[in-house]
C-alpha atoms as a PDB file:
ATOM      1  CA  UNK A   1      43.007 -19.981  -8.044  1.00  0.00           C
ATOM      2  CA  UNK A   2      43.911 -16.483  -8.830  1.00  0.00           C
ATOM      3  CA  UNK A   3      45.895 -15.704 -11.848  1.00  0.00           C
ATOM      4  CA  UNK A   4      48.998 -13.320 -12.102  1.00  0.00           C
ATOM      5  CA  UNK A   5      50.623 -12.086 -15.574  1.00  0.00           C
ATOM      6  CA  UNK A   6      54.212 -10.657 -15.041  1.00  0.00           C
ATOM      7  CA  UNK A   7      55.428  -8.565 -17.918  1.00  0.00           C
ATOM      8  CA  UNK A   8      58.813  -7.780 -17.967  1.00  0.00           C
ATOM      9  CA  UNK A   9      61.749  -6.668 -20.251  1.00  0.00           C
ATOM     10  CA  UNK A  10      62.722  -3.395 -21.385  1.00  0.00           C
ATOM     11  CA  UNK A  11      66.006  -2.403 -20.400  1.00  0.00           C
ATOM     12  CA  UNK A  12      68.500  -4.993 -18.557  1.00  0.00           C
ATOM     13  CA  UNK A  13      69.839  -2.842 -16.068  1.00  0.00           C
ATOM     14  CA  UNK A  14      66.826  -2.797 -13.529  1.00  0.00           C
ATOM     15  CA  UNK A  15      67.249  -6.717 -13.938  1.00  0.00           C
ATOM     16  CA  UNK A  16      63.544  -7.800 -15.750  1.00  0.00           C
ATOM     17  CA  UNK A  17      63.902 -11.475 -15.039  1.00  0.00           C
ATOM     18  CA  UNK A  18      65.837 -11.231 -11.531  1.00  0.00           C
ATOM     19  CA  UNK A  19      63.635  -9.020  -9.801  1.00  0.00           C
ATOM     20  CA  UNK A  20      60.815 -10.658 -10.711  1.00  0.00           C
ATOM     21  CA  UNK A  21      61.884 -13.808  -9.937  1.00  0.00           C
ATOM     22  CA  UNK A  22      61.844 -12.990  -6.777  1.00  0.00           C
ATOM     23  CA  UNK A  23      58.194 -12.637  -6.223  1.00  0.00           C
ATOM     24  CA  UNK A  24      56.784 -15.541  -8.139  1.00  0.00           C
ATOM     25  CA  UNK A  25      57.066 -18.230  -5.683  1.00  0.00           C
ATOM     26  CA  UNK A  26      55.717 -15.236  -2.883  1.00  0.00           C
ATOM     27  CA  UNK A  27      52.994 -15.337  -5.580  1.00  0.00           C
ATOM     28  CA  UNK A  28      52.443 -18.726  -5.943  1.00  0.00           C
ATOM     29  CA  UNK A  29      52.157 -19.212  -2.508  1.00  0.00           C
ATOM     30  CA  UNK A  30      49.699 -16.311  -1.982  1.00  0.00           C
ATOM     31  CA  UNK A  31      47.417 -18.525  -4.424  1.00  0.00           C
ATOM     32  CA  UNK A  32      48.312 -17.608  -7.821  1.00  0.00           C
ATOM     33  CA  UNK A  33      48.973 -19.399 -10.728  1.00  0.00           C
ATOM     34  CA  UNK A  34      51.505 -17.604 -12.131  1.00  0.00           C
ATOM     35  CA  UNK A  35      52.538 -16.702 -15.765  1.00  0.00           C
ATOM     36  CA  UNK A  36      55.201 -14.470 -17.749  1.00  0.00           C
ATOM     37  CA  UNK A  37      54.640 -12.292 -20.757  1.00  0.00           C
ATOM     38  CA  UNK A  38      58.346 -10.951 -22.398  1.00  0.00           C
ATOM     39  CA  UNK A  39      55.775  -9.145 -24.828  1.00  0.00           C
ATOM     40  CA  UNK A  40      53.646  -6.499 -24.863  1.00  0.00           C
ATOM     41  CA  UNK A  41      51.415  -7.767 -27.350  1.00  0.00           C
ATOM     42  CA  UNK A  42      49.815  -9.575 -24.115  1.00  0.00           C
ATOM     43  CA  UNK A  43      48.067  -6.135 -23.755  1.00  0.00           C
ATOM     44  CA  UNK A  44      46.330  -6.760 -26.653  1.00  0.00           C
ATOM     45  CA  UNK A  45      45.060  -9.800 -25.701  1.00  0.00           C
ATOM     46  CA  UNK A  46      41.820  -8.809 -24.457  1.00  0.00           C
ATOM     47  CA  UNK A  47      40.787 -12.193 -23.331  1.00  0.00           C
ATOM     48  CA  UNK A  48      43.656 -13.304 -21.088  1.00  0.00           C
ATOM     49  CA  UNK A  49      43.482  -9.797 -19.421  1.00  0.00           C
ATOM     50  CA  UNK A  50      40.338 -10.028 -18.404  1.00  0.00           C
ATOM     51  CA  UNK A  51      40.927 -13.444 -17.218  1.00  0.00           C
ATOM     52  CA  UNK A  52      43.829 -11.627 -15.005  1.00  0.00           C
ATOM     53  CA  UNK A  53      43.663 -10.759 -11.822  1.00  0.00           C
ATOM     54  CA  UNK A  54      46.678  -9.109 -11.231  1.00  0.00           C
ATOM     55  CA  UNK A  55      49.546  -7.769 -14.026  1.00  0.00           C
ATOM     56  CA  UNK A  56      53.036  -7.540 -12.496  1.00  0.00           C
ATOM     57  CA  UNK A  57      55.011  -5.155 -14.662  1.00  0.00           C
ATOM     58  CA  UNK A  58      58.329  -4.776 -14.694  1.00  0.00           C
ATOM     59  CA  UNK A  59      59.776  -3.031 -17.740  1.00  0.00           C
ATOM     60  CA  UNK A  60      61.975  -0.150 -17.678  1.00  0.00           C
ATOM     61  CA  UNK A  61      62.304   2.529 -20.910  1.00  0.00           C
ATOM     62  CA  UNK A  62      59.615   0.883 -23.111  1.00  0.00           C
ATOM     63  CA  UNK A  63      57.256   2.230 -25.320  1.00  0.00           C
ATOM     64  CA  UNK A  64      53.663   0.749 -25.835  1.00  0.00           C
ATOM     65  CA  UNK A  65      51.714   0.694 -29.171  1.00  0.00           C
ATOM     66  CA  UNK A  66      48.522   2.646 -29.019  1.00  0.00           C
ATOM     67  CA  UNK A  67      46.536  -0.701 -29.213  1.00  0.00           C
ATOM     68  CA  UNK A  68      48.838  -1.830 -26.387  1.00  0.00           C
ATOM     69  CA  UNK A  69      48.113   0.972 -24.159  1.00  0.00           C
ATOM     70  CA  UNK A  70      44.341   0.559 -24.504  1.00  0.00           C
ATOM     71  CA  UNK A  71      44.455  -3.010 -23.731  1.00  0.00           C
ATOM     72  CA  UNK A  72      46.295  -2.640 -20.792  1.00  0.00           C
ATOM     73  CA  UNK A  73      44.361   0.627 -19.399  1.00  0.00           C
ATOM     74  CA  UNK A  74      40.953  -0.758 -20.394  1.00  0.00           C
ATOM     75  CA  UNK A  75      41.790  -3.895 -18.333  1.00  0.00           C
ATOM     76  CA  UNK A  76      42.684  -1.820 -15.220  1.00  0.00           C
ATOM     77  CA  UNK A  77      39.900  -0.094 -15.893  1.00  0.00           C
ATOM     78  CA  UNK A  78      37.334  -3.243 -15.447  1.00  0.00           C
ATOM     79  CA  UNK A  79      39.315  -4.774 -12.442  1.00  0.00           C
ATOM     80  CA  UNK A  80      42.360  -6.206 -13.357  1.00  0.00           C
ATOM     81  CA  UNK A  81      45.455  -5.281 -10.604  1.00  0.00           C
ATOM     82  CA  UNK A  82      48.160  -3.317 -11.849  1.00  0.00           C
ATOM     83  CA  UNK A  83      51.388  -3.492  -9.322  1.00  0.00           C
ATOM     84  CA  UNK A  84      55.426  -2.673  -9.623  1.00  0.00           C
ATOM     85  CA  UNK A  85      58.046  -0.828  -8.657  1.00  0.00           C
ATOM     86  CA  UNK A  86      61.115   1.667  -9.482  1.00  0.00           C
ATOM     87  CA  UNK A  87      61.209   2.217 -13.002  1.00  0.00           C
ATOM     88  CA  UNK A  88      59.773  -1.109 -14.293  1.00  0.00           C
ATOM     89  CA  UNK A  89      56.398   1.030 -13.784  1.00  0.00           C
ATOM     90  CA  UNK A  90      57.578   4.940 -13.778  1.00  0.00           C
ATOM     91  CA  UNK A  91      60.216   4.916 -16.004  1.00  0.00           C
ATOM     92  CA  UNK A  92      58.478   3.789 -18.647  1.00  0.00           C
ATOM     93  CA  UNK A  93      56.152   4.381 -21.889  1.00  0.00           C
ATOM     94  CA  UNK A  94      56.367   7.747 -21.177  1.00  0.00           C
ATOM     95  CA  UNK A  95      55.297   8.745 -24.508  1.00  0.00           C
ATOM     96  CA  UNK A  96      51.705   6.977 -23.287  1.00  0.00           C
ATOM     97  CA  UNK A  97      49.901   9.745 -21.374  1.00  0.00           C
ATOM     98  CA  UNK A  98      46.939   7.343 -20.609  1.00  0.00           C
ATOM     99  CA  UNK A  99      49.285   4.638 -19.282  1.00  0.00           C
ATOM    100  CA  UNK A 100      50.652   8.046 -17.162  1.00  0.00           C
ATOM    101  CA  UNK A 101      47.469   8.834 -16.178  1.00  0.00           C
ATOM    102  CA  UNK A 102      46.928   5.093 -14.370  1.00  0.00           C
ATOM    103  CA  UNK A 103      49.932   4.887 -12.660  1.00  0.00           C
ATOM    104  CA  UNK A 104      49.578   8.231 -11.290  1.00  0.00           C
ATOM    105  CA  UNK A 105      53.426   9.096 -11.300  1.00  0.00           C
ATOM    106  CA  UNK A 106      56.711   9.600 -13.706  1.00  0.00           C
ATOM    107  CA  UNK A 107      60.204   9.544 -13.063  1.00  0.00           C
ATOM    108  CA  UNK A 108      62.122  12.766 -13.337  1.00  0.00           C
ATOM    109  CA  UNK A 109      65.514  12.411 -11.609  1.00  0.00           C
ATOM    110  CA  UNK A 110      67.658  10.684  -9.801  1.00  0.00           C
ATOM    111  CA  UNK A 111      71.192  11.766  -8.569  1.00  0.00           C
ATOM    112  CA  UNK A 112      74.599   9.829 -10.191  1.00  0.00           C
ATOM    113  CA  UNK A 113      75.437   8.011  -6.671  1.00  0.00           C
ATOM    114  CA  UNK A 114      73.432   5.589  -4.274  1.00  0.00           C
ATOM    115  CA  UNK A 115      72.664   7.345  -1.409  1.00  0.00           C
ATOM    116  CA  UNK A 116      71.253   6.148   2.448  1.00  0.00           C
ATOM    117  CA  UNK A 117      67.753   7.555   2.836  1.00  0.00           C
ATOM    118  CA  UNK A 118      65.396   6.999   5.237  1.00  0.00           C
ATOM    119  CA  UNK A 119      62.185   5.437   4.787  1.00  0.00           C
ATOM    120  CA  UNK A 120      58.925   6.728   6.636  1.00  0.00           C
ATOM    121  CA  UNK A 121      55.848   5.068   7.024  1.00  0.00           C
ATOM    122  CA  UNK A 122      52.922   7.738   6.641  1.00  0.00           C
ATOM    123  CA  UNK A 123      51.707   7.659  10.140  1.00  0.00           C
ATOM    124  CA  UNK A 124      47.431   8.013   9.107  1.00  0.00           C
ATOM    125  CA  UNK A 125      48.386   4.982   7.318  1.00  0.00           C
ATOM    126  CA  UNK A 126      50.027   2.789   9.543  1.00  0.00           C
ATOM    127  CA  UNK A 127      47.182   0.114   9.704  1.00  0.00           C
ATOM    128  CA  UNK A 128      46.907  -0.516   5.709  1.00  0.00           C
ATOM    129  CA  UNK A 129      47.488  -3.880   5.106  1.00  0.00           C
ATOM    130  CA  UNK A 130      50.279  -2.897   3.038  1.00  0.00           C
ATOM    131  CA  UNK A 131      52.703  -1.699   5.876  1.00  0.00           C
ATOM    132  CA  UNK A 132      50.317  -2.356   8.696  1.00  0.00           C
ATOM    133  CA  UNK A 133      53.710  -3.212  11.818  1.00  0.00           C
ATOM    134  CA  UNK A 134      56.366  -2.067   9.185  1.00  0.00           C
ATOM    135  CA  UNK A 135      58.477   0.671  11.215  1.00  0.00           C
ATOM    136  CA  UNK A 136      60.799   3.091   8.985  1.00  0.00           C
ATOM    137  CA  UNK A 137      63.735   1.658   7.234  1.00  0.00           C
ATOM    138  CA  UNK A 138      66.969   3.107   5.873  1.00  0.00           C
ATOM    139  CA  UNK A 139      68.230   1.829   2.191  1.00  0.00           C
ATOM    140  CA  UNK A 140      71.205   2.554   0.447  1.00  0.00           C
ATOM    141  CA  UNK A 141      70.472   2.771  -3.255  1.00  0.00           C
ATOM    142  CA  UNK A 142      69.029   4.943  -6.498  1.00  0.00           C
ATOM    143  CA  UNK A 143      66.362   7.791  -4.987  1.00  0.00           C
ATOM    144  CA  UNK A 144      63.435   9.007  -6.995  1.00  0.00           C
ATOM    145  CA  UNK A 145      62.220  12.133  -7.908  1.00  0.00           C
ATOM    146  CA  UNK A 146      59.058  12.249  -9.608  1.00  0.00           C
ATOM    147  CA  UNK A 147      55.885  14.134 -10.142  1.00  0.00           C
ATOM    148  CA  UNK A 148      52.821  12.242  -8.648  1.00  0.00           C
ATOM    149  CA  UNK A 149      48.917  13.142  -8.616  1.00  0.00           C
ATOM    150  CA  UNK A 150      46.724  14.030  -5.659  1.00  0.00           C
ATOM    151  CA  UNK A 151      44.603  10.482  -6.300  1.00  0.00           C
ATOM    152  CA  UNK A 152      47.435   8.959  -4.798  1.00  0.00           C
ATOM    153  CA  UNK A 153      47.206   7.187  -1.784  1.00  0.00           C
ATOM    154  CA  UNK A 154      50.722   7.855  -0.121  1.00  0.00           C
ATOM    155  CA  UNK A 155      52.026   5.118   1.998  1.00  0.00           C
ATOM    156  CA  UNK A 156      55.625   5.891   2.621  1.00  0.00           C
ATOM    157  CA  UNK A 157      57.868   8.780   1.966  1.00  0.00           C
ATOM    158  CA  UNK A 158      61.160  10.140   1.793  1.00  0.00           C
ATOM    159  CA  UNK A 159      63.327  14.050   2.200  1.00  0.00           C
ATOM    160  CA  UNK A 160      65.040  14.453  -0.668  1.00  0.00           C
ATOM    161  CA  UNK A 161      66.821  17.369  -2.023  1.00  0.00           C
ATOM    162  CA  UNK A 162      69.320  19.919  -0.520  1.00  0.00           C
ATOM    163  CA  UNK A 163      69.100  20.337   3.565  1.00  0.00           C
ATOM    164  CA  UNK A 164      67.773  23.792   3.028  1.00  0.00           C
ATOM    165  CA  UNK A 165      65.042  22.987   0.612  1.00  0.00           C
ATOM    166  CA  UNK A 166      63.504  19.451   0.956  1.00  0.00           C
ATOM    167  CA  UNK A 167      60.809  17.902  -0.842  1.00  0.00           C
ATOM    168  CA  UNK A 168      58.906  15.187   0.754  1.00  0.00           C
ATOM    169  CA  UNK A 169      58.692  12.448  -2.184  1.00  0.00           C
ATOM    170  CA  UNK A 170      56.315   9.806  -2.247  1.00  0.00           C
ATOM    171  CA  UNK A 171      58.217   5.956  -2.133  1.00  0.00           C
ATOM    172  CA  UNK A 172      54.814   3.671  -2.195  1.00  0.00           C
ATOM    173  CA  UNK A 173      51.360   4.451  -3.119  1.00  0.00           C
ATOM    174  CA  UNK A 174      47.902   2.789  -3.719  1.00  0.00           C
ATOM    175  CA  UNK A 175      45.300   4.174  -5.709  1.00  0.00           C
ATOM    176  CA  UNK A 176      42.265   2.971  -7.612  1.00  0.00           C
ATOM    177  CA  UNK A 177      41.864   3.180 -11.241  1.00  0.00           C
ATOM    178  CA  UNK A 178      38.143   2.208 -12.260  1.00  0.00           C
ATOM    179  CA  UNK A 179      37.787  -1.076 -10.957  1.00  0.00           C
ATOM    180  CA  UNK A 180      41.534  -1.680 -10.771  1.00  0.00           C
ATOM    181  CA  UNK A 181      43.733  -1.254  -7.679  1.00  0.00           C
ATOM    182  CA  UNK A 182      47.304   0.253  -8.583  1.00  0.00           C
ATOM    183  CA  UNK A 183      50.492  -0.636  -6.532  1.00  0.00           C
ATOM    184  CA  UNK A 184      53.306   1.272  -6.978  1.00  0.00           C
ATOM    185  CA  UNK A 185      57.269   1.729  -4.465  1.00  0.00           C
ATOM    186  CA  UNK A 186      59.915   3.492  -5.960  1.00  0.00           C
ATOM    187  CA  UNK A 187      62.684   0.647  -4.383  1.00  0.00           C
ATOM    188  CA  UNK A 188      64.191  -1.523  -7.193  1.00  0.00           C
ATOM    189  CA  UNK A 189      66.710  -1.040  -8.816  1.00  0.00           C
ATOM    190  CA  UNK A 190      69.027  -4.281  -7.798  1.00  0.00           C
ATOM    191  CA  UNK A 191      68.142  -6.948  -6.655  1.00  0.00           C
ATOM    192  CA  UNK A 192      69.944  -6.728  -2.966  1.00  0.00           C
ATOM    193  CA  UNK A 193      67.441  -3.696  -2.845  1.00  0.00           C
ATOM    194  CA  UNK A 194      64.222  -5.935  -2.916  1.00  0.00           C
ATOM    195  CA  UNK A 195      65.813  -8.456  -0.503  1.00  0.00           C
ATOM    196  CA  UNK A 196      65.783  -5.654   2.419  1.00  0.00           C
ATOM    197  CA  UNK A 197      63.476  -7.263   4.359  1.00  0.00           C
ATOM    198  CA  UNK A 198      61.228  -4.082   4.696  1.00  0.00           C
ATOM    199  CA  UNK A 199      61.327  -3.730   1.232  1.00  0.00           C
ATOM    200  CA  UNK A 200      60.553  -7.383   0.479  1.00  0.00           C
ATOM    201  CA  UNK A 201      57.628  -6.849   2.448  1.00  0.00           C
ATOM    202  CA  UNK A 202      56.690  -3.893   1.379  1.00  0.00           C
ATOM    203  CA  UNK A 203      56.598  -5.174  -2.139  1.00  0.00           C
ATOM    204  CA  UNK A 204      55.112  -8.655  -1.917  1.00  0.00           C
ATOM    205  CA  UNK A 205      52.120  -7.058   0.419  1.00  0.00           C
ATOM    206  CA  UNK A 206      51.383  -4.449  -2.462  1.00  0.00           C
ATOM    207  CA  UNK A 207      51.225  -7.017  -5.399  1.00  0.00           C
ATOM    208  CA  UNK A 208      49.132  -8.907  -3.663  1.00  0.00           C
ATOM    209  CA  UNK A 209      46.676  -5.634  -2.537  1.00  0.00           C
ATOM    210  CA  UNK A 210      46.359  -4.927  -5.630  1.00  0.00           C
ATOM    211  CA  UNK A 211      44.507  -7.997  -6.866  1.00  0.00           C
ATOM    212  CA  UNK A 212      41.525  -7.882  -8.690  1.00  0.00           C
ATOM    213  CA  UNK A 213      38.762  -7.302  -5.814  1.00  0.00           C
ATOM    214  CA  UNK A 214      35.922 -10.391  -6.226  1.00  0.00           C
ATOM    215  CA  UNK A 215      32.511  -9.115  -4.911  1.00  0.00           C
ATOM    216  CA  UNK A 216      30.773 -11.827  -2.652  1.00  0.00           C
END
């Protein structure tokens, strides 16, 4: 059996325990035993993280110790799956440029209102297993902007910005990370947003992509 850590906390409003929630039977299901940190000492357990084959974070407006940091990074590093969304994962310990660096993203804006937005599947990757038959989906909620790197793997994307300057922004990536394999969507930030069936999907495909990978 697999094992999954989810970390959560931080701040309330992006709903730690609820959101996650969510997932863990998905989780269990998938093959998982299942258990939660409300810590982030667990990063410095160097044991269980290694033991780990995927971390679920969920932790919004954090900051992680330098020991912390290195735990957690060093663990993606050598294998361990790293997967979240909205600002649980971007949002976050951004005074950690190493923890930055993994994730491959950061949260600059977002504007005052929910807004509708469309969705859109990145066409040269319509066959990951990730969103492999998902078509593109509207949402009405909070809409990133953020500043991403090129060792991204964009699945999805969104138009945001004023109709006479738009800037395509990613909404769920991949990417690699030594060993580890990174999830990452931008949807999250209720609870009703995650139960959009797209979005469910979406979500529960990416944690478990993102798995530790076991060479036969």
């Amino acid at each position: 059996m697999r094992r999954a850590l989810i970390v959560r906390g931080g701040w309330a409003g992006h709903s730690p325990v609820e959101t996650t929630e969510m997932f863990r039977p998905g989780l269990s299901d998938a093959g998982f035993d299942v258990e939660i940190a409300e810590d982030l000492d667990v990063y410095t357990d160097a044991g269980k993280l290694a033991a780990t084959d995927l971390i679920v974070q969920c932790w919004s407006m954090g900051k992680l110790t330098p020991e912390q940091c290195d735990g957690l990074v060093s663990a993606v590093r050598a294998g361990t799956g790293f997967a979240g969304w909205h600002g649980g994962v971007v949002a976050t310990f951004q005074d950690s440029p190493e923890y930055l660096r993994m994730v491959g993203g950061v949260f600059l804006y977002h504007p005052p209102e929910f807004l509708d937005y469309e969705v859109r599947i990145v066409r040269s990757q319509s066959d990951h297993p990730i969103v492999a038959g998902l078509p593109d989906f509207t949402v009405h909620t909070e809409q990133y902007w953020m500043l991403s790197d090129s060792l991204n793997n964009v699945l999805a994307t969104t138009e945001f910005g004023p109709p006479e300057q738009p800037a395509t922004m990613p909404v769920a990536w991949t990417r690699n990370w030594g060993a580890g394999r990174i999830f990452f969507s931008a949807i999250g930030h209720r609870t009703e947003d995650l139960w959009d069936p797209a979005v469910y999907t979406l979500t529960h495909r990416g944690l478990v992509w993102a798995s530790r990978q076991v060479v036969q």
